[in-house]
N, C-alpha and C. Protein backbone atom coordinates (compact mmCIF):
# COMPACT_ATOMS: atom_id res chain seq x y z
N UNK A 1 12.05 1.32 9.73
CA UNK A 1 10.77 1.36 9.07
C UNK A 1 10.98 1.62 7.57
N UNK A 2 10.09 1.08 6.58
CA UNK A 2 10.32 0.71 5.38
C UNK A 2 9.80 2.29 4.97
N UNK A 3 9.88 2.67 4.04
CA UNK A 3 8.71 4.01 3.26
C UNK A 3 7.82 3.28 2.26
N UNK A 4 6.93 3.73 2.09
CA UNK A 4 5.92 3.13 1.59
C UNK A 4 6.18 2.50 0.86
N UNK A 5 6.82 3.08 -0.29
CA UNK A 5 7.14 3.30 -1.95
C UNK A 5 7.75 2.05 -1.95
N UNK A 6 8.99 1.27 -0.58
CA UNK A 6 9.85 0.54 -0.79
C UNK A 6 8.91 -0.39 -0.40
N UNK A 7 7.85 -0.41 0.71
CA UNK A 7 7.28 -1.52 0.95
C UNK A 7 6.33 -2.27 -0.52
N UNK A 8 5.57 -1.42 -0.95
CA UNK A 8 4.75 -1.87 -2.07
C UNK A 8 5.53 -2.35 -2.84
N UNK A 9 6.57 -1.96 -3.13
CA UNK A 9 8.11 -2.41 -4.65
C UNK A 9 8.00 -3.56 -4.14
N UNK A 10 8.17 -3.76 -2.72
CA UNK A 10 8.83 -5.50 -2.28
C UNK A 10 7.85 -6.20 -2.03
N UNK A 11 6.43 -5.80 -2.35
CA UNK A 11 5.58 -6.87 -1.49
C UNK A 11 5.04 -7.15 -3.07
N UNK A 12 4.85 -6.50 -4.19
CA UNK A 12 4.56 -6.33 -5.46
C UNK A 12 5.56 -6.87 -6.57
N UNK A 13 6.78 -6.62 -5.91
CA UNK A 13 8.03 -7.04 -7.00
C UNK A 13 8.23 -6.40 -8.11
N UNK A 14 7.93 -5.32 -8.20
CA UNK A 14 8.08 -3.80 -8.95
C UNK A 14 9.02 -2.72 -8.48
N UNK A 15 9.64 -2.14 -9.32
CA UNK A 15 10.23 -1.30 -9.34
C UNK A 15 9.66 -0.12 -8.30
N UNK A 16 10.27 0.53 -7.32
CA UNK A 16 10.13 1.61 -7.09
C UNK A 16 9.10 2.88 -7.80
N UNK A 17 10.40 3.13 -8.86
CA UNK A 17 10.23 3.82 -9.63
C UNK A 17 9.14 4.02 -10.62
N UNK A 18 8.43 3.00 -10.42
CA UNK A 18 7.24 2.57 -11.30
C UNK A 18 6.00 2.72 -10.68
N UNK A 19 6.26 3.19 -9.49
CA UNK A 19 4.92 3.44 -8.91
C UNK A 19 4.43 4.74 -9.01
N UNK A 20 3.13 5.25 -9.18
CA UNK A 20 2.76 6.45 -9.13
C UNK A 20 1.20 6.51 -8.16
N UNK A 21 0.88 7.37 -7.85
CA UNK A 21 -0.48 7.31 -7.37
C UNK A 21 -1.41 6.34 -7.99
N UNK A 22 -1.66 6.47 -9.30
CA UNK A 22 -2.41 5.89 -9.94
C UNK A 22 -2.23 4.39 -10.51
N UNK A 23 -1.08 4.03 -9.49
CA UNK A 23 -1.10 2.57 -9.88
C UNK A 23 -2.07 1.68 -9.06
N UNK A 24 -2.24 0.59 -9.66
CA UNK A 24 -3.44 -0.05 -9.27
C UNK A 24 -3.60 -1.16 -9.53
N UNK A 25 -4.13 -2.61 -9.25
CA UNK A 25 -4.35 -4.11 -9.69
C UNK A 25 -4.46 -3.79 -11.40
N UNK A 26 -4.87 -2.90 -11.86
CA UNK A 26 -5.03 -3.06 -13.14
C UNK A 26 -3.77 -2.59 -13.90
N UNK A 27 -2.75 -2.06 -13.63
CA UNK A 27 -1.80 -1.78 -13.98
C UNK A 27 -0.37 -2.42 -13.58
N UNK A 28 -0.60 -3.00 -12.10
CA UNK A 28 0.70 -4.01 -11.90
C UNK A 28 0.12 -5.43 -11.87
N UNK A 29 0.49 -6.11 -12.82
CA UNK A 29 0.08 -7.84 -12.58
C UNK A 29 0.17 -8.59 -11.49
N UNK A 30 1.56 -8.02 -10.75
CA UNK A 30 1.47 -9.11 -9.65
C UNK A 30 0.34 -8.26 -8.33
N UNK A 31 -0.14 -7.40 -8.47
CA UNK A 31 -1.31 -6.82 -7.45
C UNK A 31 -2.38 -7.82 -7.58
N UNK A 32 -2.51 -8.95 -7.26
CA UNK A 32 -3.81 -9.60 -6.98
C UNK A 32 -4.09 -9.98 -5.65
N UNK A 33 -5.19 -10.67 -5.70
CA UNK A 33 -6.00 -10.68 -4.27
C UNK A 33 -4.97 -11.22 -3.33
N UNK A 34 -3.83 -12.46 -3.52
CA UNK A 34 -3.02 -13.15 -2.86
C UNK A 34 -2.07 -11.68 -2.24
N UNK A 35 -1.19 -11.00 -2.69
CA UNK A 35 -0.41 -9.42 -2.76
C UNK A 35 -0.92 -8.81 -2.41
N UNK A 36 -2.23 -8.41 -2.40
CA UNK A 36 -3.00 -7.39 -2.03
C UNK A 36 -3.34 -7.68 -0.60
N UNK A 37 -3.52 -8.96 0.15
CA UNK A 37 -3.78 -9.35 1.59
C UNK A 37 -2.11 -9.48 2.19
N UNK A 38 -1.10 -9.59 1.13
CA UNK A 38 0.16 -9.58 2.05
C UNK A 38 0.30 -8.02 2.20
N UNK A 39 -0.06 -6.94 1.44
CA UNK A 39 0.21 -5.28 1.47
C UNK A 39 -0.69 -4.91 2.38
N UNK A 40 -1.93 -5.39 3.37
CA UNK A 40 -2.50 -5.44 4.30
C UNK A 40 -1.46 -5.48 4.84
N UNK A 41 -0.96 -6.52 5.07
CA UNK A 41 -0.27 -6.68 6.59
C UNK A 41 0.84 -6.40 6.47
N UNK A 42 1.57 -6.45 5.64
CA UNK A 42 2.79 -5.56 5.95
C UNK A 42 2.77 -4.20 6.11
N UNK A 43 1.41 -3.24 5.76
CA UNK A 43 1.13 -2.02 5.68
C UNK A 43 1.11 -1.91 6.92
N UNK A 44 0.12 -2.87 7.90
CA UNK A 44 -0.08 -2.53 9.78
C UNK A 44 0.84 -2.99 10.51
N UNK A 45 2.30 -3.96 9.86
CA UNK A 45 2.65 -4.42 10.51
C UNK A 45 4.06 -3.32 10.87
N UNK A 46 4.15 -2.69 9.56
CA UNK A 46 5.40 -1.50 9.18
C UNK A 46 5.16 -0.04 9.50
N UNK A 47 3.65 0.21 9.75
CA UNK A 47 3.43 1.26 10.43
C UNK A 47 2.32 1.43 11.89
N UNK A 48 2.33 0.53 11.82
CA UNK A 48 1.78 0.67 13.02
C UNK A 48 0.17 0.61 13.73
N UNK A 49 -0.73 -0.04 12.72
CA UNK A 49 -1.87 0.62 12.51
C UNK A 49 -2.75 -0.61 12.03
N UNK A 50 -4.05 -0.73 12.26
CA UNK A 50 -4.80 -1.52 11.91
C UNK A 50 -6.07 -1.02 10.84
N UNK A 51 -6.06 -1.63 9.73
CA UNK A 51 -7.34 -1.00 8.71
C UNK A 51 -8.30 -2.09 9.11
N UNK A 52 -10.16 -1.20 9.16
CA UNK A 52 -10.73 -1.60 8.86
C UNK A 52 -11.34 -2.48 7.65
N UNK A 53 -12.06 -3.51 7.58
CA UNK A 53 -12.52 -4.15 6.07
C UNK A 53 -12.96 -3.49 5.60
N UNK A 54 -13.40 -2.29 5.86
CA UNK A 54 -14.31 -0.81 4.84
C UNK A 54 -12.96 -0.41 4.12
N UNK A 55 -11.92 -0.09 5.46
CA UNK A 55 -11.03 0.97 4.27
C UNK A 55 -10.16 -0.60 3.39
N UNK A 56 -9.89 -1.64 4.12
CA UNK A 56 -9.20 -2.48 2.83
C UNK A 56 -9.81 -2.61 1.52
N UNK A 57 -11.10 -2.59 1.57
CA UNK A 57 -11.88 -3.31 0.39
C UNK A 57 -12.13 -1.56 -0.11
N UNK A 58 -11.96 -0.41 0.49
CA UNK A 58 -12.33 0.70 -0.78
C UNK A 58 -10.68 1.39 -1.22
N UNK A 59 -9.56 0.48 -0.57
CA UNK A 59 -8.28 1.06 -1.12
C UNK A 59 -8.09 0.32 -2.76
N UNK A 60 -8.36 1.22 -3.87
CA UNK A 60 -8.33 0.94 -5.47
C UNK A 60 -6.68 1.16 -5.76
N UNK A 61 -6.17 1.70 -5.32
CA UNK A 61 -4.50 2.54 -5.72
C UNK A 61 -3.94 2.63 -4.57
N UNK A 62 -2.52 2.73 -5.44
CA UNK A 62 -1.20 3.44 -4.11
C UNK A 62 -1.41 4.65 -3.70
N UNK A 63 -2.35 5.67 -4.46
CA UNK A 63 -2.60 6.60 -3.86
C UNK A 63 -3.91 6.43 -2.54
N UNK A 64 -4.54 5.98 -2.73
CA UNK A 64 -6.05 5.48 -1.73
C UNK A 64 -4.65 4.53 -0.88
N UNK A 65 -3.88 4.09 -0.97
CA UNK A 65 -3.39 3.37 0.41
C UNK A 65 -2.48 4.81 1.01
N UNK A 66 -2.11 5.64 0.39
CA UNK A 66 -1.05 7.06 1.40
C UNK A 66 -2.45 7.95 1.78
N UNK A 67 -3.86 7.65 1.17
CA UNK A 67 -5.15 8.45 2.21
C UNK A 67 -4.72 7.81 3.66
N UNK A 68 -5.33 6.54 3.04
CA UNK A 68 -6.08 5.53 4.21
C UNK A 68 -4.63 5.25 5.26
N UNK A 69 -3.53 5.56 5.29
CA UNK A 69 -2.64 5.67 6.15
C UNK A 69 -2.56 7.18 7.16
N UNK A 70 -2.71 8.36 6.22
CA UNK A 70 -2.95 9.34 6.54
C UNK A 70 -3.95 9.55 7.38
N UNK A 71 -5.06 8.54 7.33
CA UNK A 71 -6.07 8.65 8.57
C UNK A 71 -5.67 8.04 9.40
N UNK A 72 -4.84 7.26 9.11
CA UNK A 72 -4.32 6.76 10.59
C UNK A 72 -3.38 7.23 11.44
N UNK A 73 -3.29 8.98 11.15
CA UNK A 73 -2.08 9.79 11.53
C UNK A 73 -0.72 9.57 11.56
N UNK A 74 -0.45 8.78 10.14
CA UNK A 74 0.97 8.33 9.78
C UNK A 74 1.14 9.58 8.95
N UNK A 75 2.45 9.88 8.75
CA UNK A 75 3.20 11.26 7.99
C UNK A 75 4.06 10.94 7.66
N UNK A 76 5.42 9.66 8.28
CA UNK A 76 6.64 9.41 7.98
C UNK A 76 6.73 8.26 7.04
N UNK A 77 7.41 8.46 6.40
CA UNK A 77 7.68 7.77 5.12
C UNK A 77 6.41 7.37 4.00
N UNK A 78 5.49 8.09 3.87
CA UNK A 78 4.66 8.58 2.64
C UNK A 78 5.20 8.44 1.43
N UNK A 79 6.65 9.33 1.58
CA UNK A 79 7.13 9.93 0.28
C UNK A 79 7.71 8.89 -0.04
């Protein structure tokens, strides 16, 4: 299983290291609507879990995607 941090780097094509909570479509270029429906599914497909269209369409940041996992009683690989 991927950790978050590595999944978003690879589905985004960003650095790791460059991510912070507060990153967001407005801060990484390649985060658009096309990236943003592949980080859907690699998000349910890598942990296990299915999001509603409420929580896809109100996740703004990498931080709102480690909530909206957290409700789905994920804990491992957050960090």
């Amino acid at each position: 299983m991927e950790t978050l941090r590595q999944l978003v780097s690879r589905v985004l094509s960003v650095g790791p290291e460059t991510l912070s909570d507060a990153s967001s479509p407005d801060t990484i270029p390649s985060w658009d609507s096309f990236n943003a429906l592949m980080l859907v599914s690699e998000l349910e497909a890598n942990f296990s879990v299915t999001f509603s269209l409420d929580e896809v369409t109100t996740v703004k940041c990498f931080g709102d995607i480690k909530t909206a996992l957290r409700r789905h009683q994920v804990r491992e690989g957050l960090e």
